[in-house]
C-alpha atoms as a PDB file:
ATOM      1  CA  UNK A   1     -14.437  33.391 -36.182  1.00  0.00           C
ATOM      2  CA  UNK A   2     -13.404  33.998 -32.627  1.00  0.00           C
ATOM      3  CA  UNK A   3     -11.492  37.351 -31.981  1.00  0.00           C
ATOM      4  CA  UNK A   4      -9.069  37.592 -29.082  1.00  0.00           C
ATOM      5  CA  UNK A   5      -9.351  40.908 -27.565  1.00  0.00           C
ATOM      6  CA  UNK A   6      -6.488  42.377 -24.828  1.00  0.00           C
ATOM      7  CA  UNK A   7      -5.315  39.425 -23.675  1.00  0.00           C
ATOM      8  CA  UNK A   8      -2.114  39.173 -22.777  1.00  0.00           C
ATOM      9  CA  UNK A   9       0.595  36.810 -21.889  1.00  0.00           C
ATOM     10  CA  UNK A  10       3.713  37.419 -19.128  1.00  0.00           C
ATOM     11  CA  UNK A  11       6.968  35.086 -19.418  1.00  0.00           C
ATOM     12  CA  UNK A  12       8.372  34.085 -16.504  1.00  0.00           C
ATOM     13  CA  UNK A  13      12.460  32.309 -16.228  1.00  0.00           C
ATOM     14  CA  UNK A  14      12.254  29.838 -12.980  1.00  0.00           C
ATOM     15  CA  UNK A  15      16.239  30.537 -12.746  1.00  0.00           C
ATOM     16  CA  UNK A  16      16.041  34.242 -12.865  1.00  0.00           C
ATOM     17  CA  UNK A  17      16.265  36.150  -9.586  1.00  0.00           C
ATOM     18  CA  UNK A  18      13.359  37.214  -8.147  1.00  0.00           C
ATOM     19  CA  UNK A  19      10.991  35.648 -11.002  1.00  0.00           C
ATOM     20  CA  UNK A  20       8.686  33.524  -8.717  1.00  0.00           C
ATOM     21  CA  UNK A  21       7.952  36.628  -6.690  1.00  0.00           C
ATOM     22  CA  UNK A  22       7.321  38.755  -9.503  1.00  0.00           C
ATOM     23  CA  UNK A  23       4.998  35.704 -10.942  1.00  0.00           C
ATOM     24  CA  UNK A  24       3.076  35.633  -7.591  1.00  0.00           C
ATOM     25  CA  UNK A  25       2.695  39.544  -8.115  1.00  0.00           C
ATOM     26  CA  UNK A  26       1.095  39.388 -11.310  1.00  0.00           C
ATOM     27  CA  UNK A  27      -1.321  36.326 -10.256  1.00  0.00           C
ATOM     28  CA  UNK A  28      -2.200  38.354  -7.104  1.00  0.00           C
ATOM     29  CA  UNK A  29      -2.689  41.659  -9.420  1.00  0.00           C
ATOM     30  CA  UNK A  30      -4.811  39.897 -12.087  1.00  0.00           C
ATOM     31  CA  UNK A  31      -6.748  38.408  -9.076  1.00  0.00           C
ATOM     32  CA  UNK A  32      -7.396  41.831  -8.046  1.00  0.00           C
ATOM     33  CA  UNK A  33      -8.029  42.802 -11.184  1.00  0.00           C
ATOM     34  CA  UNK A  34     -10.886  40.586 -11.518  1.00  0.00           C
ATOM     35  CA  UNK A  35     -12.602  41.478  -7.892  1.00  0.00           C
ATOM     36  CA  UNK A  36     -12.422  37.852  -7.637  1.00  0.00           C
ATOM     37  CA  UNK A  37     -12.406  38.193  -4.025  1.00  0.00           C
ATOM     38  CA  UNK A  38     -16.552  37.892  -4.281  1.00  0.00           C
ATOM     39  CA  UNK A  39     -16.351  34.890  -6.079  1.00  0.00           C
ATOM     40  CA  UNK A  40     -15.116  31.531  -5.631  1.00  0.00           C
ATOM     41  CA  UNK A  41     -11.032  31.033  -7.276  1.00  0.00           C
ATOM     42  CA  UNK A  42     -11.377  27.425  -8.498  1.00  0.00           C
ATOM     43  CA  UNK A  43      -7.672  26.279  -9.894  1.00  0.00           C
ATOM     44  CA  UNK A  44      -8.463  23.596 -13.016  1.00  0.00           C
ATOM     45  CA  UNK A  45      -4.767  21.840 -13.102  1.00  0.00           C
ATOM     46  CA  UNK A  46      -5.188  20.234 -16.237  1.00  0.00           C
ATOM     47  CA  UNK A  47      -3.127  16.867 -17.296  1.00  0.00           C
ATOM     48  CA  UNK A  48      -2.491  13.126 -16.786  1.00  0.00           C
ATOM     49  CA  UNK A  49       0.132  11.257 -15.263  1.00  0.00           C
ATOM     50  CA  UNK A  50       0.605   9.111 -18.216  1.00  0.00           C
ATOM     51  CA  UNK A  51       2.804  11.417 -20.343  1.00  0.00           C
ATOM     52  CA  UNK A  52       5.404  12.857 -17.919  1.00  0.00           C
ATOM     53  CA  UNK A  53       5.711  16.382 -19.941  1.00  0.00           C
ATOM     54  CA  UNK A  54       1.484  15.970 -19.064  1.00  0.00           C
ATOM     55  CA  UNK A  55       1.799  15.614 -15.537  1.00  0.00           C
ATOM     56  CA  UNK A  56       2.778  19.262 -14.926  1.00  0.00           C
ATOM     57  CA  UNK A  57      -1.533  20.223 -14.208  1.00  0.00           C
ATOM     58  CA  UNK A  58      -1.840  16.970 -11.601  1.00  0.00           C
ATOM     59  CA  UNK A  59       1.617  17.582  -9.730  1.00  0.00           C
ATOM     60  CA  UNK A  60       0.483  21.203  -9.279  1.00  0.00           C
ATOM     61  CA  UNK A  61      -2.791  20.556  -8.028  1.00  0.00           C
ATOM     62  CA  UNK A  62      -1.382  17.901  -5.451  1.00  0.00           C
ATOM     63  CA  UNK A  63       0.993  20.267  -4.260  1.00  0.00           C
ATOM     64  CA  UNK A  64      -1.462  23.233  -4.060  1.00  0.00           C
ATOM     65  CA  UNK A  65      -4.076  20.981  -2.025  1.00  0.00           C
ATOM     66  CA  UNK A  66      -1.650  19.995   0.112  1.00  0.00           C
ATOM     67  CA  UNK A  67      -0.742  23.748   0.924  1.00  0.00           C
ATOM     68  CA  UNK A  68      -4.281  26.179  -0.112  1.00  0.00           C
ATOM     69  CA  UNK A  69      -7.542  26.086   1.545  1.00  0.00           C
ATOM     70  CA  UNK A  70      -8.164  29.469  -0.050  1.00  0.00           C
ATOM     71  CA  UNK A  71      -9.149  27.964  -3.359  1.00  0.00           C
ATOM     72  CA  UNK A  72     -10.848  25.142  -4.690  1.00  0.00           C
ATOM     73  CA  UNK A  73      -8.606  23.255  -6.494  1.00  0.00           C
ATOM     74  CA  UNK A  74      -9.455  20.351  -9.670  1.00  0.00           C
ATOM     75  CA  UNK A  75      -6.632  18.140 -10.885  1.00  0.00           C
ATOM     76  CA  UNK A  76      -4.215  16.055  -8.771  1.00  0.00           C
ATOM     77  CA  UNK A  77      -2.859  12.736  -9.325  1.00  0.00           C
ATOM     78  CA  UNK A  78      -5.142  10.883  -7.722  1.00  0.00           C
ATOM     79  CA  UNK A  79      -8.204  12.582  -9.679  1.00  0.00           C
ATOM     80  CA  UNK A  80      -6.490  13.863 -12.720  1.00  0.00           C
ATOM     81  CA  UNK A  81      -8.664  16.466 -15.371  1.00  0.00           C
ATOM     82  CA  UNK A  82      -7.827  15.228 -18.947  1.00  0.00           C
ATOM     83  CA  UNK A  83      -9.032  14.729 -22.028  1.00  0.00           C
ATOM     84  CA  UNK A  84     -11.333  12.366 -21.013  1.00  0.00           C
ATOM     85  CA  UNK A  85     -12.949  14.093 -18.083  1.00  0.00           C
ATOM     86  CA  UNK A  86     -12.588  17.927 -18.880  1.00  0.00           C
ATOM     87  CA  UNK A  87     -15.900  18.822 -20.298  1.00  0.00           C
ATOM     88  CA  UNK A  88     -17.779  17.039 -17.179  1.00  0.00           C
ATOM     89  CA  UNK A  89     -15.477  18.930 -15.484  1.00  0.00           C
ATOM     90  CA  UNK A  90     -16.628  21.891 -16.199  1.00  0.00           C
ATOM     91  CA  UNK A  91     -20.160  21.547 -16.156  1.00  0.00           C
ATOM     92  CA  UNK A  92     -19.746  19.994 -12.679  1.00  0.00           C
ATOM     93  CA  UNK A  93     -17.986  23.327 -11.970  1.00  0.00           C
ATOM     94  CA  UNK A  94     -20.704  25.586 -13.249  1.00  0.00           C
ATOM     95  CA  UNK A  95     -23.351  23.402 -11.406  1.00  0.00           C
ATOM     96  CA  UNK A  96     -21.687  24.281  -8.058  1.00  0.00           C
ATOM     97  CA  UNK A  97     -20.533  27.754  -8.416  1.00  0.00           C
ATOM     98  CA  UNK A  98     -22.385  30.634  -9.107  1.00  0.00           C
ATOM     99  CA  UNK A  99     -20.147  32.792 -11.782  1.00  0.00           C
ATOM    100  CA  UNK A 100     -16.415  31.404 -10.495  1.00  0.00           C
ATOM    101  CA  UNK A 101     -13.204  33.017 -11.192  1.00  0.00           C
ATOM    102  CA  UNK A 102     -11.160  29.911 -12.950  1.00  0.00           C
ATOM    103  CA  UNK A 103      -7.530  29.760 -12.900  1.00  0.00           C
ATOM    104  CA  UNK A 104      -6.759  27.492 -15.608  1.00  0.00           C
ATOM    105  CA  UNK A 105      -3.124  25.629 -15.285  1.00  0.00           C
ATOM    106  CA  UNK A 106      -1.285  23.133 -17.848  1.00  0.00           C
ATOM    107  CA  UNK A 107       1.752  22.461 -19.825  1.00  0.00           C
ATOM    108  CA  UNK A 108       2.569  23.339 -22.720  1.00  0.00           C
ATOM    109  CA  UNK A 109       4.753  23.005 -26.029  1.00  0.00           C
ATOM    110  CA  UNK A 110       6.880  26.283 -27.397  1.00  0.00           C
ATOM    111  CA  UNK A 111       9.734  27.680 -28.999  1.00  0.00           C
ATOM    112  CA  UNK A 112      13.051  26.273 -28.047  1.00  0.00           C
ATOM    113  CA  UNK A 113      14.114  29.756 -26.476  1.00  0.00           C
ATOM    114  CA  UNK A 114      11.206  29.597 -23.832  1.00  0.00           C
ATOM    115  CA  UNK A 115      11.277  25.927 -22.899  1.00  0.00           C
ATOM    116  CA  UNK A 116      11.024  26.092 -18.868  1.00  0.00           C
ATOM    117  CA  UNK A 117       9.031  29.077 -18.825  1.00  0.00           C
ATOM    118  CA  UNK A 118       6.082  29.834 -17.315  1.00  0.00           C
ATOM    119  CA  UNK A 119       3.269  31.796 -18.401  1.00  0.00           C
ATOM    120  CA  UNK A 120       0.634  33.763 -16.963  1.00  0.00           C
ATOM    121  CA  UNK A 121      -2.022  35.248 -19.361  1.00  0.00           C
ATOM    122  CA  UNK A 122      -5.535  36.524 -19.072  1.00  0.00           C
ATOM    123  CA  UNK A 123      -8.431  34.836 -20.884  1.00  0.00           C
ATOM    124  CA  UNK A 124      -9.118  30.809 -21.478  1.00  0.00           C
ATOM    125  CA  UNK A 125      -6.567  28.117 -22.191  1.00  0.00           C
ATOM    126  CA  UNK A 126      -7.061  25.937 -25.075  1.00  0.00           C
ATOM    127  CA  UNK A 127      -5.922  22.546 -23.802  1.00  0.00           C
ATOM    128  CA  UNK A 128      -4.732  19.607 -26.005  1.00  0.00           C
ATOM    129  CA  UNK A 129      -4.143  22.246 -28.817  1.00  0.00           C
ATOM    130  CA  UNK A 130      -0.203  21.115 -29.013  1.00  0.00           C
ATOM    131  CA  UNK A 131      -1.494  17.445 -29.711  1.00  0.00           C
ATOM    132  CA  UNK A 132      -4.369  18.291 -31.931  1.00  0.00           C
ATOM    133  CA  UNK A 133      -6.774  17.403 -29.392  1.00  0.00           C
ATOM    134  CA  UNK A 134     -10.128  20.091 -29.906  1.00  0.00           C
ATOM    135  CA  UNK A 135     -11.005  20.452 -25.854  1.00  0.00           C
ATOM    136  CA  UNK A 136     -13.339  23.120 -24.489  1.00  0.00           C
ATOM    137  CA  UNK A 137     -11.632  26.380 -23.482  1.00  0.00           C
ATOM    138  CA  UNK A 138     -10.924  27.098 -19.629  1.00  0.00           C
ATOM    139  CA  UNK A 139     -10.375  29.720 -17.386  1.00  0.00           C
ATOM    140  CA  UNK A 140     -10.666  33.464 -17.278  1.00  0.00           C
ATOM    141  CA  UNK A 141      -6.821  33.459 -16.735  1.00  0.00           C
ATOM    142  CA  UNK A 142      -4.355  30.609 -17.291  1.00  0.00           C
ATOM    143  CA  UNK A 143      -1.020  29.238 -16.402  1.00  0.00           C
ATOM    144  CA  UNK A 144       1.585  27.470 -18.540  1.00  0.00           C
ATOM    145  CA  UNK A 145       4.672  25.669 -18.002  1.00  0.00           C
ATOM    146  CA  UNK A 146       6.093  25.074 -21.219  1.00  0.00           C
ATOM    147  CA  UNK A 147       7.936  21.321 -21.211  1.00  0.00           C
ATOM    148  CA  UNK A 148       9.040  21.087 -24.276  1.00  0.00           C
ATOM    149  CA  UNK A 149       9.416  22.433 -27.508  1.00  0.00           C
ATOM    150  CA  UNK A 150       6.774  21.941 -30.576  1.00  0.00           C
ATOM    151  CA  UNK A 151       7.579  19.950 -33.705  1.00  0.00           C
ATOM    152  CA  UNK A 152       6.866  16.861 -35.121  1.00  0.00           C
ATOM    153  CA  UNK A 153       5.489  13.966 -32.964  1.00  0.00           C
ATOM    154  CA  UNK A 154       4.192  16.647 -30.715  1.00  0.00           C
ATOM    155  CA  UNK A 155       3.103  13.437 -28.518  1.00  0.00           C
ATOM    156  CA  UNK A 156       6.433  11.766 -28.679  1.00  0.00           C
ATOM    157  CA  UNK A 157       8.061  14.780 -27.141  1.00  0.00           C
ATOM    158  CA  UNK A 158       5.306  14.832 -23.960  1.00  0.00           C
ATOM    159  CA  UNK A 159       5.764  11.203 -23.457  1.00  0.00           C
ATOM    160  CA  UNK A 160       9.540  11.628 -23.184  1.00  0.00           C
ATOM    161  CA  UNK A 161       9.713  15.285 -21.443  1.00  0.00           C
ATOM    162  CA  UNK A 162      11.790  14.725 -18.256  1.00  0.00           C
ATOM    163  CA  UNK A 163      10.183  14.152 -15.181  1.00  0.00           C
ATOM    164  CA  UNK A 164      12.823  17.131 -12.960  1.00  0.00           C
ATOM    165  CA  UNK A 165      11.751  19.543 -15.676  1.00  0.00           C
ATOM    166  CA  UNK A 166       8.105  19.589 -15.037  1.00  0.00           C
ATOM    167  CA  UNK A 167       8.955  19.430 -11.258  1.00  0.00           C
ATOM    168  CA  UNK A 168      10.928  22.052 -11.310  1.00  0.00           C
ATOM    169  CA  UNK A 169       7.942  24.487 -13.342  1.00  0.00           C
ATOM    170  CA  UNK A 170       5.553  22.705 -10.672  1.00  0.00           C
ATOM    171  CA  UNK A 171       7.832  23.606  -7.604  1.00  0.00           C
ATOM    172  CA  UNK A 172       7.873  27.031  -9.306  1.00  0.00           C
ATOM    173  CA  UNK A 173       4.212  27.782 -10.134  1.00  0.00           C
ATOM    174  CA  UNK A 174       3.099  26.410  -6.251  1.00  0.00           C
ATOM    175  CA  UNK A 175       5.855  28.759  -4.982  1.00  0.00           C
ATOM    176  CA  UNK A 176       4.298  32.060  -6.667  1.00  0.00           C
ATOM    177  CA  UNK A 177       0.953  30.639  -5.594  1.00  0.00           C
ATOM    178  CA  UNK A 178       2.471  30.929  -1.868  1.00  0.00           C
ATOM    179  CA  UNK A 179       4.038  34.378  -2.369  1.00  0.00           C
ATOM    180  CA  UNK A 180       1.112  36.427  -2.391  1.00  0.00           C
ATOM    181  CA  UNK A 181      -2.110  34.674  -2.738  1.00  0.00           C
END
């Protein structure tokens, strides 16, 4: 049995004043936290284009190549991480980078009251867990955009998740990437 130990999770509200710059606050702090200015940051954007309440890992890491050289970023559109490919992932990761700090991002399914919120919590991400997919755990902290909310037909509700939601947590995320990292 696996026993969670002080890690915690923040909620941030995209429409709330100020939220984006206190969510690139706590990704700088936890950054700091972590000394992981001595190591290499490598972002894991986790996702496929195929399901658009999926998409929110790959549309993150396009838009975070497109504006980061500071980081080594995994996951875009063109050369999504998924199911498929995660594990490989990984190991390619740990091949090439001597103890990395990985910053784990993907959507998410919740509670009706914090659909379009983003998380930020310390610790690995459990990917494919809303779906009942069993995929290795990620990152020493993660990111969440939740998409959707969790019921029945967990798969139904990624497949038909609308595309301006999950841009609008992906505009959001890359924004609090830009504030202070």
């Amino acid at each position: 049995m696996e026993t969670l130990i002080n890690n915690k999770v923040w909620y941030y509200d995209p429409c709330k004043k100020n939220s984006c710059r206190e969510f690139g606050r706590r990704i700088a702090s936890l950054l700091t936290e972590a000394d992981a200015s001595k190591k290499d940051v490598i972002i894991i954007c986790i996702g496929s284009d195929r399901a658009t309440g999926d998409c929110l890992g790959p549309l993150v890491g396009d838009k975070l190549v497109q504006n980061t050289r500071r980081y080594i970023v995994y996951g875009t559109l063109d050369n999504p991480v998924h199911a498929k490919n995660l594990a490989d992932t990984i190991d390619d990761i740990r091949s090439k980078y001597c103890d990395p700090f990985i910053i784990a991002i993907d959507a998410s399914l919740g509670v009706r009251k914090h659909v379009g919120y983003v998380t930020i919590g310390t610790g690995s991400l459990s990917p494919g867990i809303g779906v009942d997919k069993e995929l290795p755990k990620v990152g020493d902290i993660h990111i969440t955009g939740i998409v959707n909310f969790t019921g029945m037909l967990n798969q139904m509700l990624l497949q038909t998740t609308r595309l301006s939601h999950v841009m609008r947590l992906a505009d959001f995320i890359c924004k609090g990437f830009q504030y202070f990292v």
